[in-house]
N, C-alpha and C. Protein backbone atom coordinates (compact mmCIF):
# COMPACT_ATOMS: atom_id res chain seq x y z
N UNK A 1 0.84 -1.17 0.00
CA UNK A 1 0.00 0.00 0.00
C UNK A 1 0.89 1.24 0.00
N UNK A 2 0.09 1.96 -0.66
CA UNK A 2 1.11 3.54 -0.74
C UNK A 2 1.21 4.02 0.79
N UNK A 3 2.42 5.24 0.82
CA UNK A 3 2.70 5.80 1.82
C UNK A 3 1.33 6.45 1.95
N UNK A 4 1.33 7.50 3.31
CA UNK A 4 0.43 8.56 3.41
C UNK A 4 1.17 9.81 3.19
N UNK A 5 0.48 10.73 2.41
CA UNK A 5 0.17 12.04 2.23
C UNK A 5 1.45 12.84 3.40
N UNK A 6 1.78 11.95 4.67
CA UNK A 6 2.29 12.98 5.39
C UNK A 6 4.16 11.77 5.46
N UNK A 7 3.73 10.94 4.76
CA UNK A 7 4.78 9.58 4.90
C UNK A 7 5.40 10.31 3.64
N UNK A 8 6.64 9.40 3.68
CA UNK A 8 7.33 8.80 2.37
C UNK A 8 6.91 8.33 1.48
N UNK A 9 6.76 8.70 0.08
CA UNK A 9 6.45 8.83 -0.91
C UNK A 9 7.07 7.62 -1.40
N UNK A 10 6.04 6.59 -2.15
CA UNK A 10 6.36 5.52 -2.62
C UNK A 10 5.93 4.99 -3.56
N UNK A 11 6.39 4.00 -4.35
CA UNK A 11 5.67 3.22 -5.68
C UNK A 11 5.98 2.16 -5.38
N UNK A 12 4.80 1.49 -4.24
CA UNK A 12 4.91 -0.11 -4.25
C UNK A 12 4.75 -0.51 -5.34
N UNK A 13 4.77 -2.16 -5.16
CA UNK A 13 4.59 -3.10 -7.06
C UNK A 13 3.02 -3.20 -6.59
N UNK A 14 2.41 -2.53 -5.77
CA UNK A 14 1.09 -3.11 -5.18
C UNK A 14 0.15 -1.51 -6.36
N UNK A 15 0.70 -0.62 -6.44
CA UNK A 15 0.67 0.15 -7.24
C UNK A 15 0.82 0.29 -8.84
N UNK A 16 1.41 -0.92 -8.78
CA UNK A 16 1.52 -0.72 -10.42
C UNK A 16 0.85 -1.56 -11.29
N UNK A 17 0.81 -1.05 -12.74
CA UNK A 17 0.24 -2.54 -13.55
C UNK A 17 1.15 -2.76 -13.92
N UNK A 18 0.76 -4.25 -13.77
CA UNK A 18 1.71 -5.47 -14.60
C UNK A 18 1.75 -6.47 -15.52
N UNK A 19 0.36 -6.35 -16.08
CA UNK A 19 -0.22 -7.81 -16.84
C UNK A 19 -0.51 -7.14 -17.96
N UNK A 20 -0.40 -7.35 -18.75
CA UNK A 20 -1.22 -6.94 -20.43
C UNK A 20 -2.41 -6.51 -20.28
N UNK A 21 -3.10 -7.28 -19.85
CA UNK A 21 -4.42 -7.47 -19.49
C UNK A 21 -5.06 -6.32 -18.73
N UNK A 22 -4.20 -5.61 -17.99
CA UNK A 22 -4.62 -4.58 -17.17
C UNK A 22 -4.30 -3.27 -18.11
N UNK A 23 -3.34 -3.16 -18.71
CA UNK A 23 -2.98 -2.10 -19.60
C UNK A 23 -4.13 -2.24 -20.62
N UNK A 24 -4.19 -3.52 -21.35
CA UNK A 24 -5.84 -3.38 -22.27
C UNK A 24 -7.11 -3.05 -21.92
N UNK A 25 -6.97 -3.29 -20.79
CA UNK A 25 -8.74 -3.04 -20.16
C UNK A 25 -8.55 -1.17 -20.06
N UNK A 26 -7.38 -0.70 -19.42
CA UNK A 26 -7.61 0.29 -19.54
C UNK A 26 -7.38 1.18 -20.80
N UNK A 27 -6.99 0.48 -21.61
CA UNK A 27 -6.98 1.38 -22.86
C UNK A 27 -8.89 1.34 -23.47
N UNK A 28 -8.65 0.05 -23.26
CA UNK A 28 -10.37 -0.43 -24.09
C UNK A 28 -11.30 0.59 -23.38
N UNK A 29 -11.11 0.63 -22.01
CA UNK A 29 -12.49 1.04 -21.11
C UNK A 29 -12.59 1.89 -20.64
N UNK A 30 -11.19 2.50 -20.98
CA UNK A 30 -10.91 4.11 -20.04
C UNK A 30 -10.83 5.28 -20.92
N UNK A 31 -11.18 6.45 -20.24
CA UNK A 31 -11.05 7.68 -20.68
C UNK A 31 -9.48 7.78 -21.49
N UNK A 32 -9.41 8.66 -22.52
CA UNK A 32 -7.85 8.87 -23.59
C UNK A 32 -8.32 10.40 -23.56
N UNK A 33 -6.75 10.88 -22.57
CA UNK A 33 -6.62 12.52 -22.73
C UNK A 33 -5.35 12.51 -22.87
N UNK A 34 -5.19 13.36 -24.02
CA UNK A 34 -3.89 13.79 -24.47
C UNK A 34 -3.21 15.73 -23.96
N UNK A 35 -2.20 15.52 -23.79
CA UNK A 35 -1.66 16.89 -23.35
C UNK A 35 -0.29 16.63 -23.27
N UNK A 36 0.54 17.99 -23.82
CA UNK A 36 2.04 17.75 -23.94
C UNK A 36 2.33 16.83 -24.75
N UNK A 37 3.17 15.84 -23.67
CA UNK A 37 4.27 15.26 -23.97
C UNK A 37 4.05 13.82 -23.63
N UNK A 38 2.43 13.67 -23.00
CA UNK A 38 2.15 12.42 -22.99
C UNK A 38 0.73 12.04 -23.03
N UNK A 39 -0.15 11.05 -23.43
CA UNK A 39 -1.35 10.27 -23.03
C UNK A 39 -1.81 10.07 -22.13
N UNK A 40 -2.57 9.97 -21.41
CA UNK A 40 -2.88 9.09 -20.15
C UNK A 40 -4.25 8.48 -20.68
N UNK A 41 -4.67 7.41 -20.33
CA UNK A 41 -5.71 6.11 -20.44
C UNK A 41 -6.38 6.10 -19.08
N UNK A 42 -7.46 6.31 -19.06
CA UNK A 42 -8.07 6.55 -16.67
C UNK A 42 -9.03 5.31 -17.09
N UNK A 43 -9.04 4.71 -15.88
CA UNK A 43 -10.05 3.69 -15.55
C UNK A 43 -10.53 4.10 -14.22
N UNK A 44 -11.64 4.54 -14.47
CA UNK A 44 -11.97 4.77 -12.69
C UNK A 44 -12.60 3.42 -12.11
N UNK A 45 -12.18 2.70 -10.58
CA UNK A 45 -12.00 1.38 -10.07
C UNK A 45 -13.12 1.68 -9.01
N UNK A 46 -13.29 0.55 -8.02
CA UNK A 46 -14.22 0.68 -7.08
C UNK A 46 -13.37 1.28 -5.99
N UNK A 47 -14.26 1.52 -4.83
CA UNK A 47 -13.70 2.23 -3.80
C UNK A 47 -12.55 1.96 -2.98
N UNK A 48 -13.20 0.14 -2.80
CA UNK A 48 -12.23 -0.36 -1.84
C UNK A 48 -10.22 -0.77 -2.91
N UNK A 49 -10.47 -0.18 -3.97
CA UNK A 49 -9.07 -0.43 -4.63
C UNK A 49 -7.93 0.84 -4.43
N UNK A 50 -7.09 0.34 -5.46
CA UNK A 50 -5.97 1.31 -4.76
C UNK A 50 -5.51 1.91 -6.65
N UNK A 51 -5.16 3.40 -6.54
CA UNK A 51 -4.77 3.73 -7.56
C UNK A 51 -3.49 3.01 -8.23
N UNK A 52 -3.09 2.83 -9.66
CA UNK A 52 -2.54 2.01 -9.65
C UNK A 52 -2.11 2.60 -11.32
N UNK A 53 -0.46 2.56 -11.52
CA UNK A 53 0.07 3.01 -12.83
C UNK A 53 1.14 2.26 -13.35
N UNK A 54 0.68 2.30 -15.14
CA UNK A 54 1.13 1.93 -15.80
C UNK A 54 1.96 2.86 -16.99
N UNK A 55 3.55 2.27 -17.41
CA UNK A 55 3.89 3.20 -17.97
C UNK A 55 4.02 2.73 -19.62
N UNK A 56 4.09 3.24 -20.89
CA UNK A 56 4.43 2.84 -22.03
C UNK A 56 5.23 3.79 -22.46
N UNK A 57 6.07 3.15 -23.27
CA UNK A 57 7.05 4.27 -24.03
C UNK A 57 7.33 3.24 -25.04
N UNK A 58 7.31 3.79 -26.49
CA UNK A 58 7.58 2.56 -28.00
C UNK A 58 9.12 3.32 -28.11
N UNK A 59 9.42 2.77 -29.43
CA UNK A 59 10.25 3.16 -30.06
C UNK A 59 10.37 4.38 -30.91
N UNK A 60 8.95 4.95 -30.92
CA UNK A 60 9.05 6.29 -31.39
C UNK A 60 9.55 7.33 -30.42
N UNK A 61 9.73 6.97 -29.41
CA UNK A 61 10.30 7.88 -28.31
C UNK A 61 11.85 7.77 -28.48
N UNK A 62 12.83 6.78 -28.59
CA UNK A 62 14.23 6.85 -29.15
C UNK A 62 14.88 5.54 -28.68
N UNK A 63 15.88 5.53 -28.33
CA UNK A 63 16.96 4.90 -28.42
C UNK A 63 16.15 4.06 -27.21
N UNK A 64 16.97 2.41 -26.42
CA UNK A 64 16.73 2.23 -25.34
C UNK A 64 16.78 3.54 -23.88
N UNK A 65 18.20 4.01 -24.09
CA UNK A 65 18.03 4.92 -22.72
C UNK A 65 17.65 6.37 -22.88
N UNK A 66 16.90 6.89 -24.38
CA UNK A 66 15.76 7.86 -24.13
C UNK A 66 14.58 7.04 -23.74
N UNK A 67 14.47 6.12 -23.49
CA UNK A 67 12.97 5.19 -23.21
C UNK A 67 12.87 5.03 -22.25
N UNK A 68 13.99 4.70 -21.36
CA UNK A 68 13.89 4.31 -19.94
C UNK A 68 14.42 5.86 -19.11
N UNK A 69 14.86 6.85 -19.61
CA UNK A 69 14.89 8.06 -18.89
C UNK A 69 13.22 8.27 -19.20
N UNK A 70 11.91 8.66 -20.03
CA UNK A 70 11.07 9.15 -20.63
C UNK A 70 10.06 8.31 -19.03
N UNK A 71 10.33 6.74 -19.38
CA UNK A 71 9.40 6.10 -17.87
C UNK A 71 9.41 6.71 -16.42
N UNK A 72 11.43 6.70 -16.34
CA UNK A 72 11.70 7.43 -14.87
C UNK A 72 10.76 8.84 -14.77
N UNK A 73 11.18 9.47 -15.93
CA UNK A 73 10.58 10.88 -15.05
C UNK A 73 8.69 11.04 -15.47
N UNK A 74 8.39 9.85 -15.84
CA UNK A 74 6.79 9.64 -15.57
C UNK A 74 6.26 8.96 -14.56
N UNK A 75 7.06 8.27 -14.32
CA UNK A 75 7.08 7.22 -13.11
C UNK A 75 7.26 8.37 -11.80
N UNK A 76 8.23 9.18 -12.05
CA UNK A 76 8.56 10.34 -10.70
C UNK A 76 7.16 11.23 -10.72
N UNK A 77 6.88 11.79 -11.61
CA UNK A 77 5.89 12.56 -11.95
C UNK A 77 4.53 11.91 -11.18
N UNK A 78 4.54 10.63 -11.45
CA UNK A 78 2.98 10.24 -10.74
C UNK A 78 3.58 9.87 -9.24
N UNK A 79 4.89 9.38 -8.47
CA UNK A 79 5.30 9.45 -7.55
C UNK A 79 4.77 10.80 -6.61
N UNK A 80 5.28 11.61 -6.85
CA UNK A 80 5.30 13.08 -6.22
C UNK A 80 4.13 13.53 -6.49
N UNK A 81 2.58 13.26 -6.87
CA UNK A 81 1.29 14.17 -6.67
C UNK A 81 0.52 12.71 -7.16
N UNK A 82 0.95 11.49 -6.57
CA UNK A 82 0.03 10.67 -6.25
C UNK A 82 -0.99 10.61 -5.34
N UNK A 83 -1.04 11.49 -4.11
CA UNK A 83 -2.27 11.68 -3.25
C UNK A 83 -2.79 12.98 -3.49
N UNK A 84 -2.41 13.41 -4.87
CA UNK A 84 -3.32 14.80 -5.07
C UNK A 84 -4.78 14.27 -6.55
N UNK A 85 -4.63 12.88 -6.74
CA UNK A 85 -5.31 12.24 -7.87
C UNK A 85 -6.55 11.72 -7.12
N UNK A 86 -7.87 12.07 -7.26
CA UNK A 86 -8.63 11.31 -7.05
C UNK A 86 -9.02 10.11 -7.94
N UNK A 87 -9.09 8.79 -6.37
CA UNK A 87 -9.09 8.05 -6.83
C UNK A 87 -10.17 6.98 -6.78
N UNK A 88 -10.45 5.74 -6.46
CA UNK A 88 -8.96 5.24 -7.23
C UNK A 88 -9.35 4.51 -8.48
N UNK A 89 -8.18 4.74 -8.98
CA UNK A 89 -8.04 4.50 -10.82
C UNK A 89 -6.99 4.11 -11.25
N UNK A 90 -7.00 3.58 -12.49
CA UNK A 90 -5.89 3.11 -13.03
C UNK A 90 -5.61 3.72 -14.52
N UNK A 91 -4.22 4.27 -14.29
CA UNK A 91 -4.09 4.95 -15.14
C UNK A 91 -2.79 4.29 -16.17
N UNK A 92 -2.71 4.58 -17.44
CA UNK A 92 -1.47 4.27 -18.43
C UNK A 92 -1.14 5.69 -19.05
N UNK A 93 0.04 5.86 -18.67
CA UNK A 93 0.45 7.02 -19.23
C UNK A 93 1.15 6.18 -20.67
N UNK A 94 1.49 6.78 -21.79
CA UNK A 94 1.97 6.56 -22.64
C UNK A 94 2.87 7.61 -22.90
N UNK A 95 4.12 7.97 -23.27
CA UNK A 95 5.04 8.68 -23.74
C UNK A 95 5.02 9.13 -25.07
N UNK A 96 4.90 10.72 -25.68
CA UNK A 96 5.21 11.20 -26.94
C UNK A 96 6.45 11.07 -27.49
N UNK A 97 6.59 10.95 -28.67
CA UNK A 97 8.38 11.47 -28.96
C UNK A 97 8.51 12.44 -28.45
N UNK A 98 7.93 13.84 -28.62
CA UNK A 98 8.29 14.75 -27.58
C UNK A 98 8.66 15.27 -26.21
N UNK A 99 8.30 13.75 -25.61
CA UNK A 99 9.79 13.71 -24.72
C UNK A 99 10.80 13.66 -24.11
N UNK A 100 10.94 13.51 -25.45
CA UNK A 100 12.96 13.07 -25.90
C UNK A 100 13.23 14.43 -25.31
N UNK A 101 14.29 14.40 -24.09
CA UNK A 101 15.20 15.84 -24.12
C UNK A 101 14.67 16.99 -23.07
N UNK A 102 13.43 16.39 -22.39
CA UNK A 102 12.76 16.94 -21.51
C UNK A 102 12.71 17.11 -20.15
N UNK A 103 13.35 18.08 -19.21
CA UNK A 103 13.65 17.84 -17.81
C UNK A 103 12.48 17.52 -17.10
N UNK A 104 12.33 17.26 -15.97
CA UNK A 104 11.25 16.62 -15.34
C UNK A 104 10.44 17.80 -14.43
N UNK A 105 10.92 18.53 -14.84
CA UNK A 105 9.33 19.93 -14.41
C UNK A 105 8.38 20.06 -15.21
N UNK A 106 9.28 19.72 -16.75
CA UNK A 106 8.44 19.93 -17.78
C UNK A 106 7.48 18.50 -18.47
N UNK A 107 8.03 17.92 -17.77
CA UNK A 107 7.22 16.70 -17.81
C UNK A 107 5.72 16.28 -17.28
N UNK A 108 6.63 17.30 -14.94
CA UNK A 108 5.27 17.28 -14.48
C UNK A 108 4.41 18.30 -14.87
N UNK A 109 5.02 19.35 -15.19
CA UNK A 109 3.87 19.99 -15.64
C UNK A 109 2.64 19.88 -17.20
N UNK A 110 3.41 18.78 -18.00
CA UNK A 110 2.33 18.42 -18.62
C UNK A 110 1.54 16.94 -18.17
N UNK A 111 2.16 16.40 -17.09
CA UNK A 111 1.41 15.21 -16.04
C UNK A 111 0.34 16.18 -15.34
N UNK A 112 0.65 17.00 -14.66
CA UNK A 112 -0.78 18.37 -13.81
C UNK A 112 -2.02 18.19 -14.41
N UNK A 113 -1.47 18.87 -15.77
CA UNK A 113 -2.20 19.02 -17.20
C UNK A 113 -3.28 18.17 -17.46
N UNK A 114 -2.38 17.08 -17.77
CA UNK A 114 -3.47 15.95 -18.51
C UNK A 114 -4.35 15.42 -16.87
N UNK A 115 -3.78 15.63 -15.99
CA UNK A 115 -4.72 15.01 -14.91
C UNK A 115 -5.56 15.85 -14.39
N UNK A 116 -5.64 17.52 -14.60
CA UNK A 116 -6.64 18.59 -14.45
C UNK A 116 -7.30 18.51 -15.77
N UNK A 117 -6.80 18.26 -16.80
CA UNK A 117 -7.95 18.24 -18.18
C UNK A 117 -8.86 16.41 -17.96
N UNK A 118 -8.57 16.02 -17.17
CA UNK A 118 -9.36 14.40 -17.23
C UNK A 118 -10.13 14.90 -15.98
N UNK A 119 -10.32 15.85 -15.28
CA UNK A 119 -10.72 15.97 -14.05
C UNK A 119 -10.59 15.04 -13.00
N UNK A 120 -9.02 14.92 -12.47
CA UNK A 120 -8.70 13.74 -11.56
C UNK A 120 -7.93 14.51 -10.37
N UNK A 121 -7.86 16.01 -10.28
CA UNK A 121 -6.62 16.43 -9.46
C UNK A 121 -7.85 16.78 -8.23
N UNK A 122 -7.64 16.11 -7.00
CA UNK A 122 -8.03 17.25 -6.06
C UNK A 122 -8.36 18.14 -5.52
N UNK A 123 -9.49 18.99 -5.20
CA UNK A 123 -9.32 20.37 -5.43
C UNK A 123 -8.85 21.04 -3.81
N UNK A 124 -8.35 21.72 -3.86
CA UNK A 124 -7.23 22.46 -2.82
C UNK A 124 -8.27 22.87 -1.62
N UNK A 125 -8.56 22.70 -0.64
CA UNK A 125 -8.89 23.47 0.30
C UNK A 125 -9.76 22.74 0.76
């Protein structure tokens, strides 16, 4: 189970998808909002579940280690404003070529994006 809100910030494997099967259901069954530099796929889940992410990046994104830098800083991105997402849902982010070359502010700030344009962020107060 994830940390709390006032804990250490974590990405159990209890958090993530892992099966094909879970990445298809949410492509098939879930909301597709695009923004920036990446996709996201939402499956909204029942109550008693736990939010839960999946990452994709092809070969249109680049080389092996533009692919696996492009996951890290999506993977960080849903790390750091994972208890600001209402939940719970399962989400697949997918990676643009666009971004190849991209520091990770600019990443989260088109992660904010696509999760205030799907209406999933929290509202403050």
């Amino acid at each position: 189970m994830a940390a709390s809100p006032t804990g250490r910030l974590g990405l159990p494997r209890s958090s993530r998808l892992k099966q094909r099967r879970e990445f298809a259901q949410a492509r098939a069954r879930g909301r597709r909002v695009v923004c920036g530099c990446l996709i996201v796929n939402v499956l909204r889940k029942g109550a008693d579940e736990v939010t839960r992410l999946g990452v994709v990046t092809s070969r249109k994104v680049g080389e092996a280690v533009a692919r696996s830098r492009a996951r890290r800083l999506l993977r960080e991105s849903f790390r750091l404003h994972q208890f600001e997402i209402e939940g719970p849902v399962d989400l697949v982010l997918v990676a643009r070529p666009s971004i190849a070359g991209k520091k990770l502010a600019e990443v989260e700030r088109d992660f904010l994006g696509v999760m205030a344009q799907a209406g999933l962020l929290k509202q403050a107060g």
